[in-house]
C-alpha atoms as a PDB file:
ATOM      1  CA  UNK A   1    -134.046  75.070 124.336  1.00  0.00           C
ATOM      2  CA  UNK A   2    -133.287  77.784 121.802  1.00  0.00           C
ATOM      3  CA  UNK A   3    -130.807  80.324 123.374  1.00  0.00           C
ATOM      4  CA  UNK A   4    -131.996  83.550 124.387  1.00  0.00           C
ATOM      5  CA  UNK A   5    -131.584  86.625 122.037  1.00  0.00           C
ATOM      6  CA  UNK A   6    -128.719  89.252 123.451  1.00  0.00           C
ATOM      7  CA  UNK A   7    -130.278  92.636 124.890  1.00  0.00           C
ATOM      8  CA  UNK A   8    -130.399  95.484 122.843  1.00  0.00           C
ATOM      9  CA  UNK A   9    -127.489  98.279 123.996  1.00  0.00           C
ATOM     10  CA  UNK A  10    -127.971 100.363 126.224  1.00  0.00           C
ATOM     11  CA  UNK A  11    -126.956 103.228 123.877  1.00  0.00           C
ATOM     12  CA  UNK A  12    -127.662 103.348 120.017  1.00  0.00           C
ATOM     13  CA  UNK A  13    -126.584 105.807 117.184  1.00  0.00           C
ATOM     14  CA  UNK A  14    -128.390 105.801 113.894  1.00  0.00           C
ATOM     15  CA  UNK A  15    -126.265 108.456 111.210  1.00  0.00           C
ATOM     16  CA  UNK A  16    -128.486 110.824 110.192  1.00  0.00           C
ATOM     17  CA  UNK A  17    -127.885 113.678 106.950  1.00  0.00           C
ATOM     18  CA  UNK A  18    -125.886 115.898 109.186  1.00  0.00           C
ATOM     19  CA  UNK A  19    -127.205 114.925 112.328  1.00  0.00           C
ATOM     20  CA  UNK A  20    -126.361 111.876 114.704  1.00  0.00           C
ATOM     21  CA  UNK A  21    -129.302 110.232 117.161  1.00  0.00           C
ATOM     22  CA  UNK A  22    -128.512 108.880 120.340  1.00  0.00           C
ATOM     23  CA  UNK A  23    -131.142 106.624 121.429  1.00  0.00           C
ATOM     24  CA  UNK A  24    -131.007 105.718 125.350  1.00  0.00           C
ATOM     25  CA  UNK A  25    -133.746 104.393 127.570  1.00  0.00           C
ATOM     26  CA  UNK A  26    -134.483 107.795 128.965  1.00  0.00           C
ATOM     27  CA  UNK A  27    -133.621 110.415 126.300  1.00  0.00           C
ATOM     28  CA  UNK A  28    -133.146 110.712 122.579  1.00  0.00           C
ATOM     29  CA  UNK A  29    -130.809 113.088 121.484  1.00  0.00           C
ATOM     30  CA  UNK A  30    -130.419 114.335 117.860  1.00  0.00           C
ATOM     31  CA  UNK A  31    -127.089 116.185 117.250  1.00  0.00           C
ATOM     32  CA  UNK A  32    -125.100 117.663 114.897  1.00  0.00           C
ATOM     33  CA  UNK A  33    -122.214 115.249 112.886  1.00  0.00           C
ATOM     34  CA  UNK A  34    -118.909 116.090 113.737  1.00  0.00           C
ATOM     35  CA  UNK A  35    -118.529 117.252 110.423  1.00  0.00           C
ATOM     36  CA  UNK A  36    -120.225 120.464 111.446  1.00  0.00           C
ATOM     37  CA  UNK A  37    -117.569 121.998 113.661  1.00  0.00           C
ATOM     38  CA  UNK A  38    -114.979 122.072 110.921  1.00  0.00           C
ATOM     39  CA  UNK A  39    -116.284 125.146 109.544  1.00  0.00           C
ATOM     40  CA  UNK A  40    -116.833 126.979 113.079  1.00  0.00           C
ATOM     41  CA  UNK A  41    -113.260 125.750 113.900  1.00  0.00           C
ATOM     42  CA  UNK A  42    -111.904 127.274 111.349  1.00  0.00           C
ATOM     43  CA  UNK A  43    -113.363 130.287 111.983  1.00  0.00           C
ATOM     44  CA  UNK A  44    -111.748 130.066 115.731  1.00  0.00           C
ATOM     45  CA  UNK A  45    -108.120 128.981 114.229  1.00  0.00           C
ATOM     46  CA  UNK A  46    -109.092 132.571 111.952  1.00  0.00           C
ATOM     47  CA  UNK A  47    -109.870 134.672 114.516  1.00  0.00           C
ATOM     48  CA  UNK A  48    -106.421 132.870 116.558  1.00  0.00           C
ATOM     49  CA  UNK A  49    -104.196 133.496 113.777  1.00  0.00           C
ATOM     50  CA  UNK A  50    -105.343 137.405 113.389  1.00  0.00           C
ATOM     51  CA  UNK A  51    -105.299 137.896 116.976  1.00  0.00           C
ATOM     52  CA  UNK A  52    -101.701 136.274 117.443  1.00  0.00           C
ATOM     53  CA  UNK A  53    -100.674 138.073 113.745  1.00  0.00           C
ATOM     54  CA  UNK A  54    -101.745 141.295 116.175  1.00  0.00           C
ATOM     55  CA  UNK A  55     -99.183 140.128 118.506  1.00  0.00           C
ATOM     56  CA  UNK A  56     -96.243 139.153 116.620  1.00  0.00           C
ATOM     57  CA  UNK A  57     -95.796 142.068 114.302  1.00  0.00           C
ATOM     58  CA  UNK A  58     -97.995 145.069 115.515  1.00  0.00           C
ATOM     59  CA  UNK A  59     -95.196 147.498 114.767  1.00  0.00           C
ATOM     60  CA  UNK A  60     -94.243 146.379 111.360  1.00  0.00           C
ATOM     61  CA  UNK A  61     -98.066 146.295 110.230  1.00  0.00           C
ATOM     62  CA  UNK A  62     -99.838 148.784 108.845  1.00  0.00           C
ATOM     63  CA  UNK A  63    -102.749 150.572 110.780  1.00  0.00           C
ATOM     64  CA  UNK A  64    -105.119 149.627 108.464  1.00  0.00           C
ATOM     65  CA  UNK A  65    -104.241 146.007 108.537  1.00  0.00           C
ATOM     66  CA  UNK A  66    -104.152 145.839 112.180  1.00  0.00           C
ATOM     67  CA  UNK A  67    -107.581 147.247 112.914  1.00  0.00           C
ATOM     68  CA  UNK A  68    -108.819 144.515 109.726  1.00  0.00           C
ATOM     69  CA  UNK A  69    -107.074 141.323 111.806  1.00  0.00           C
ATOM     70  CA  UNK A  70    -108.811 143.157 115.138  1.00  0.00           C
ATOM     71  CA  UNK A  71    -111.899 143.293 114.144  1.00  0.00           C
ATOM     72  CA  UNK A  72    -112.191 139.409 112.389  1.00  0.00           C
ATOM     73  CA  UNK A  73    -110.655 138.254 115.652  1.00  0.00           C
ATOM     74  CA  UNK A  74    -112.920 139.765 117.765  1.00  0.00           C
ATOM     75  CA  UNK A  75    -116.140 138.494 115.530  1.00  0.00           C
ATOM     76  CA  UNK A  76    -114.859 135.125 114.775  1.00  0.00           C
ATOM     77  CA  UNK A  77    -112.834 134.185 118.261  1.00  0.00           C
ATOM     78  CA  UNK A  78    -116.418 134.562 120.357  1.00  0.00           C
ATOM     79  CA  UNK A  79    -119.180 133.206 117.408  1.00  0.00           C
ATOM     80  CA  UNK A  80    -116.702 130.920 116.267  1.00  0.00           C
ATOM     81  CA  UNK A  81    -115.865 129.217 119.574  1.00  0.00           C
ATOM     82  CA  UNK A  82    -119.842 129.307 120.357  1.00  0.00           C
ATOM     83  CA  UNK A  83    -120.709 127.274 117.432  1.00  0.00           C
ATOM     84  CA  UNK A  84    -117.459 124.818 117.800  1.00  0.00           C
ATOM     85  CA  UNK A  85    -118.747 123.713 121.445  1.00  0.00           C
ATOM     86  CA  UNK A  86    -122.185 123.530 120.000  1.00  0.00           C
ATOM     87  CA  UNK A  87    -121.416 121.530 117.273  1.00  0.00           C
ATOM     88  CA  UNK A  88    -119.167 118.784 119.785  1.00  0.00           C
ATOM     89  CA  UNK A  89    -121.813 118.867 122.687  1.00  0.00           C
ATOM     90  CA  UNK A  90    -124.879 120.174 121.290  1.00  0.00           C
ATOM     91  CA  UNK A  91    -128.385 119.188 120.231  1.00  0.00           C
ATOM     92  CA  UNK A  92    -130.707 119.890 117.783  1.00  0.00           C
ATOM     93  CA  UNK A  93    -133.397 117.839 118.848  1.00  0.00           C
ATOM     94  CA  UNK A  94    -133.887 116.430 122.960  1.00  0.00           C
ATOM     95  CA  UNK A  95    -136.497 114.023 124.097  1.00  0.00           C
ATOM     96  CA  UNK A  96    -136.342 112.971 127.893  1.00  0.00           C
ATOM     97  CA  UNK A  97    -138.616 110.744 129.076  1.00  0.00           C
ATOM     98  CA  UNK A  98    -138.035 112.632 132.657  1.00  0.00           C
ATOM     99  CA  UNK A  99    -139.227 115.931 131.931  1.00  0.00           C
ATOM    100  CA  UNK A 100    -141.741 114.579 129.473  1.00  0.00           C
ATOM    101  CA  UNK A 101    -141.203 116.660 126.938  1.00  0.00           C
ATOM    102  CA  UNK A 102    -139.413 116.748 123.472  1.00  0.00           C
ATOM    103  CA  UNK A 103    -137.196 120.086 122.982  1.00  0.00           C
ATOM    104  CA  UNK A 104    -135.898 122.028 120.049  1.00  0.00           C
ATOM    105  CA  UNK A 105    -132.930 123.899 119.886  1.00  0.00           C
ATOM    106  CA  UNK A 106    -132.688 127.429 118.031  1.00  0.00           C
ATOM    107  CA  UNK A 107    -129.572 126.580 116.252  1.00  0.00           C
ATOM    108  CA  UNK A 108    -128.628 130.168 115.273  1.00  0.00           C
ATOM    109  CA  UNK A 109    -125.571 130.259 113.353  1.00  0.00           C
ATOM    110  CA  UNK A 110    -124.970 126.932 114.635  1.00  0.00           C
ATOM    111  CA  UNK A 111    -124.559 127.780 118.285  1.00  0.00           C
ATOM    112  CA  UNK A 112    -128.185 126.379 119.209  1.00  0.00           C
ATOM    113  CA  UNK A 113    -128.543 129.503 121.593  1.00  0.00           C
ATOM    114  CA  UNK A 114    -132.041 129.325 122.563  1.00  0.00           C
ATOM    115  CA  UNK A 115    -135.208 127.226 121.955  1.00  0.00           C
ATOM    116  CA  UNK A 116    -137.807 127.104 119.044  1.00  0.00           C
ATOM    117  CA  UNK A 117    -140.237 124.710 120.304  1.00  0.00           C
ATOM    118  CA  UNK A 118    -140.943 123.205 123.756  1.00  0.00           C
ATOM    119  CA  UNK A 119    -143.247 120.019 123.282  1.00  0.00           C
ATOM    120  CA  UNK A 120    -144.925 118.181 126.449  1.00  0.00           C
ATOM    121  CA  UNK A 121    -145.913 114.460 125.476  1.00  0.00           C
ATOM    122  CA  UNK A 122    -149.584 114.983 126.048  1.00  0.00           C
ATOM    123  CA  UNK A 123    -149.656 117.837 123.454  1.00  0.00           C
ATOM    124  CA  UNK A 124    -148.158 115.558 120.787  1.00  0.00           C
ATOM    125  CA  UNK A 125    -150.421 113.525 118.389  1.00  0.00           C
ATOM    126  CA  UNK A 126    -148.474 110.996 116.543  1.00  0.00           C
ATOM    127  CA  UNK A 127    -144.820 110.564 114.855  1.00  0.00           C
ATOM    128  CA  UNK A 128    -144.673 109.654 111.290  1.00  0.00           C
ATOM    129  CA  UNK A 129    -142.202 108.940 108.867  1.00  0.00           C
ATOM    130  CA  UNK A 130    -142.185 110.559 105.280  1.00  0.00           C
ATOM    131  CA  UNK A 131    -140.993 110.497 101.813  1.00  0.00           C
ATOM    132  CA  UNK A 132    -139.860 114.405 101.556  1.00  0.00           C
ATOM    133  CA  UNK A 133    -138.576 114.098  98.370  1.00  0.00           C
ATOM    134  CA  UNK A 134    -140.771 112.436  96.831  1.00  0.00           C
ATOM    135  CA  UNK A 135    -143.854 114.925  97.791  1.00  0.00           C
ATOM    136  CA  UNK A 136    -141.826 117.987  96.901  1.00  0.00           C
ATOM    137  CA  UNK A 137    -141.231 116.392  93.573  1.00  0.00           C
ATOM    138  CA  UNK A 138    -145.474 116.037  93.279  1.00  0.00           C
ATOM    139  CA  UNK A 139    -145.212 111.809  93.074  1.00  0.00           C
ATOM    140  CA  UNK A 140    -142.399 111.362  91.096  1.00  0.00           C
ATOM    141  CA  UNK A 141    -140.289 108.725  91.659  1.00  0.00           C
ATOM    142  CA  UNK A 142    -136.644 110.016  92.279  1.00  0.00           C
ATOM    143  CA  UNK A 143    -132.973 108.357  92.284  1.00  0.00           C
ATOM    144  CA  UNK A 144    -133.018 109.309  96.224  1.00  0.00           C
ATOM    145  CA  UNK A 145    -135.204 109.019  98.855  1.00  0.00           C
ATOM    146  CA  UNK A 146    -135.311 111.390 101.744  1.00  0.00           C
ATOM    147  CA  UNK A 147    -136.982 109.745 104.648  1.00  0.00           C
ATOM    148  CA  UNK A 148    -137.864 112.249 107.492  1.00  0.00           C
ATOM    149  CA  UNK A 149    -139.314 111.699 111.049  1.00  0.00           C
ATOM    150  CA  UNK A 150    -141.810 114.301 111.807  1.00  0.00           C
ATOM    151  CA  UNK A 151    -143.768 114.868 115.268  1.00  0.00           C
ATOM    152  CA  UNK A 152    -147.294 116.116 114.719  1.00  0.00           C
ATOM    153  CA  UNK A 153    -148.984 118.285 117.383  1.00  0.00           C
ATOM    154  CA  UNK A 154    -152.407 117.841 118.211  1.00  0.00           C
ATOM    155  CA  UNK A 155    -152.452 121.038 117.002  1.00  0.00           C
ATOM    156  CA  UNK A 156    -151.436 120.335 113.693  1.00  0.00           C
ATOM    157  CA  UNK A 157    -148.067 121.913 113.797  1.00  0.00           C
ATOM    158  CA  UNK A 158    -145.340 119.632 112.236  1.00  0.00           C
ATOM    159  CA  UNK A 159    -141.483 119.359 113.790  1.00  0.00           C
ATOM    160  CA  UNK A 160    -139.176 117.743 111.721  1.00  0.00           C
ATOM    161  CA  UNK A 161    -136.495 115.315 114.205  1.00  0.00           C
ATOM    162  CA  UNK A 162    -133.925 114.563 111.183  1.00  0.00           C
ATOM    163  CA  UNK A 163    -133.829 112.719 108.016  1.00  0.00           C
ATOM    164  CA  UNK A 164    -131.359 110.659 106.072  1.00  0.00           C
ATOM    165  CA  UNK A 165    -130.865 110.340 102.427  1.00  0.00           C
ATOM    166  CA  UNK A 166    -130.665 107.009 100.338  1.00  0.00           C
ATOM    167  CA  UNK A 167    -130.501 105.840  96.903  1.00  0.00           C
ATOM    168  CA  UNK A 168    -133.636 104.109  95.975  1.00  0.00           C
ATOM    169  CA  UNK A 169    -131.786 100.973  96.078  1.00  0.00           C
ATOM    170  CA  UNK A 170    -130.865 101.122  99.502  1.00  0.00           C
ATOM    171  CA  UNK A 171    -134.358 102.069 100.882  1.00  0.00           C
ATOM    172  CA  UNK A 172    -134.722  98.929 103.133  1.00  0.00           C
ATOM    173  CA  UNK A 173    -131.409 100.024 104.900  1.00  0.00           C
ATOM    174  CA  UNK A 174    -132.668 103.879 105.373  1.00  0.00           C
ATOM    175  CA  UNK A 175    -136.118 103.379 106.332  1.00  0.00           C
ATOM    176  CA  UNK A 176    -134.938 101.119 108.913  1.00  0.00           C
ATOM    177  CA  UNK A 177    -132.407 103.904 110.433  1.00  0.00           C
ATOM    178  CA  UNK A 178    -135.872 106.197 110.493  1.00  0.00           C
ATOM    179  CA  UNK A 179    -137.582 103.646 111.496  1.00  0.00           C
ATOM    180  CA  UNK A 180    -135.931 103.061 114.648  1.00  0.00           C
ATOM    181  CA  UNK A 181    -135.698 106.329 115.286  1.00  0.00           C
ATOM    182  CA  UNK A 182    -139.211 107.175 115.029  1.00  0.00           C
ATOM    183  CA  UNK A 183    -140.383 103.867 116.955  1.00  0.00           C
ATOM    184  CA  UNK A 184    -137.761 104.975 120.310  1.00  0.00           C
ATOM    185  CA  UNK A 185    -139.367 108.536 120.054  1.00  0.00           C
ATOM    186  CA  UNK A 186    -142.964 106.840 119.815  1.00  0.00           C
ATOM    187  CA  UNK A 187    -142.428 104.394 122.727  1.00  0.00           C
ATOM    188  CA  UNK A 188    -140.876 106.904 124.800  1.00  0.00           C
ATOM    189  CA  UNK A 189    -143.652 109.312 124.554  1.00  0.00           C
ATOM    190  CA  UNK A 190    -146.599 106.562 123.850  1.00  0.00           C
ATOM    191  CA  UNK A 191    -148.008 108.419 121.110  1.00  0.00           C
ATOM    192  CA  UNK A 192    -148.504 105.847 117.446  1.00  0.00           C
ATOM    193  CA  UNK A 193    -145.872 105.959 114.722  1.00  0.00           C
ATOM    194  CA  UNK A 194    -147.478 106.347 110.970  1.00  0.00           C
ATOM    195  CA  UNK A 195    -146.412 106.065 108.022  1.00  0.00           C
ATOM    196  CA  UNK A 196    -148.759 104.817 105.524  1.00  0.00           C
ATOM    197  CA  UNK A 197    -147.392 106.852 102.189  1.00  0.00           C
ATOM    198  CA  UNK A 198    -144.114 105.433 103.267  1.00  0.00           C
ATOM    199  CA  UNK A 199    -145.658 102.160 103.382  1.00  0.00           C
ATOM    200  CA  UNK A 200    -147.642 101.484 100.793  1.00  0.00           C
ATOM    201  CA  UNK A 201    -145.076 103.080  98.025  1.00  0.00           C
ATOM    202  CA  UNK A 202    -142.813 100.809  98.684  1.00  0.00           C
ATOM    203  CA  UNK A 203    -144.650  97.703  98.887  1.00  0.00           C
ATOM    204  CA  UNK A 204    -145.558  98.904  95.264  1.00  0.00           C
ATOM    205  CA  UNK A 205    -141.517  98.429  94.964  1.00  0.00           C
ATOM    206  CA  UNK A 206    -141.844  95.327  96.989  1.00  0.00           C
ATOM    207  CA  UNK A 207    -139.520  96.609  98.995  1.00  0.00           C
ATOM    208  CA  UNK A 208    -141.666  97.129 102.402  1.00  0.00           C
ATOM    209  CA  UNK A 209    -142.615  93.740 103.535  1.00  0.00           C
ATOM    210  CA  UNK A 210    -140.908  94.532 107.252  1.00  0.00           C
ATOM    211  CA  UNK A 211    -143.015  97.630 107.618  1.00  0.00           C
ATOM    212  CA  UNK A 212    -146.604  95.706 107.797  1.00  0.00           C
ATOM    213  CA  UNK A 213    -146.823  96.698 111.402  1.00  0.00           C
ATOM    214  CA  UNK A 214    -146.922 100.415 111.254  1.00  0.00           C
ATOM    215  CA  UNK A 215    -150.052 102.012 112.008  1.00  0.00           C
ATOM    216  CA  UNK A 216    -151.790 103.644 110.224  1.00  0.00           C
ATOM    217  CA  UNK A 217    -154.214 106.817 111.063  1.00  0.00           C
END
């Protein structure tokens, strides 16, 4: 009796261009990389050092000098410090199977203060998976591939979730990061996962043999 296959983790991550997905039962979460809060720390050590300069040698500074370090410590300390926790705990990009709806963060200067798009399940259509690139560039076939999962309202509108970008030789490898990704957002909102450009261009490349199964509209 052939031995049964091991479960599937409770928690996956799939690397993303600048963005990490956490796939869990109940919630997909699409965050920044690490990578992004180096430049909004450094802003915060910035706005430390001018604030502690400030400190250390008020009296031997010049008046001009002191009122510069003031004001980039009082900009950069606050926005700074905003976008650093953002960029550790934030998201971009929050599905929940609990509140049954997908969410988009504002992202302003990093800080994702706010939200661009609320989407209840019932108001989306399908997902689909696309060759970005390759459409901007009218058809042409490129060194790299940027694969992106988009959600499609039933109103037409189009959210992007995140992308990644491959060499043309690794597109098996990338469109099987999307893939996933696009199949746990489909399943958790039951709405059908396309991708029939994808598809078919790369069985041209005969490259696609795994992707038979996606729908198509």
């Amino acid at each position: 009796m052939a031995a049964a296959p091991p479960p599937k983790p409770a928690r996956r991550i799939i690397y993303l261009n600048r963005r990490v997905a956490f796939i869990e039962p109940d919630r997909v979460n699409v965050r920044p990389a690490l990578a992004a809060a180096l430049f909004p720390l450094f802003g915060l050590l910035l706005g430390i050092a001018c604030f502690v300069s400030i400190l250390l040698w008020l009296d031997a500074l010049p008046f001009a000098v002191v009122v510069l370090l003031l004001l980039v410590s009082v900009i950069s300390m606050p926005l700074a410090g905003i976008g650093f926790v953002y960029a550790v705990g934030g998201a971009n990009v929050v599905f929940d199977r609990h509140k049954q709806s997908g969410l988009w963060q504002q992202g302003f200067l990093g800080m994702g203060v706010g939200t661009t798009e609320l989407v209840p399940f019932w108001k989306i259509d399908h997902i689909r998976i696309e060759d970005r690139l390759r459409e901007r560039r009218r058809g042409e076939l490129e060194d790299v591939a940027q694969l992106e999962v988009v959600l499609v309202k039933e109103s037409g509108k189009r959210l992007s979730v995140g992308d990644t970008v491959v060499p043309r030789a690794l597109l098996r490898e990338g469109l099987a990061d999307v893939r996933e990704l696009a199949q746990a957002i489909a399943t958790m909102t039951g709405k059908p996962l396309v991708a029939p450009e994808v598809v078919r261009r790369y069985r041209e490349d005969g490259d696609a043999a795994e992707e038979a199964d996606v729908d198509a509209p």
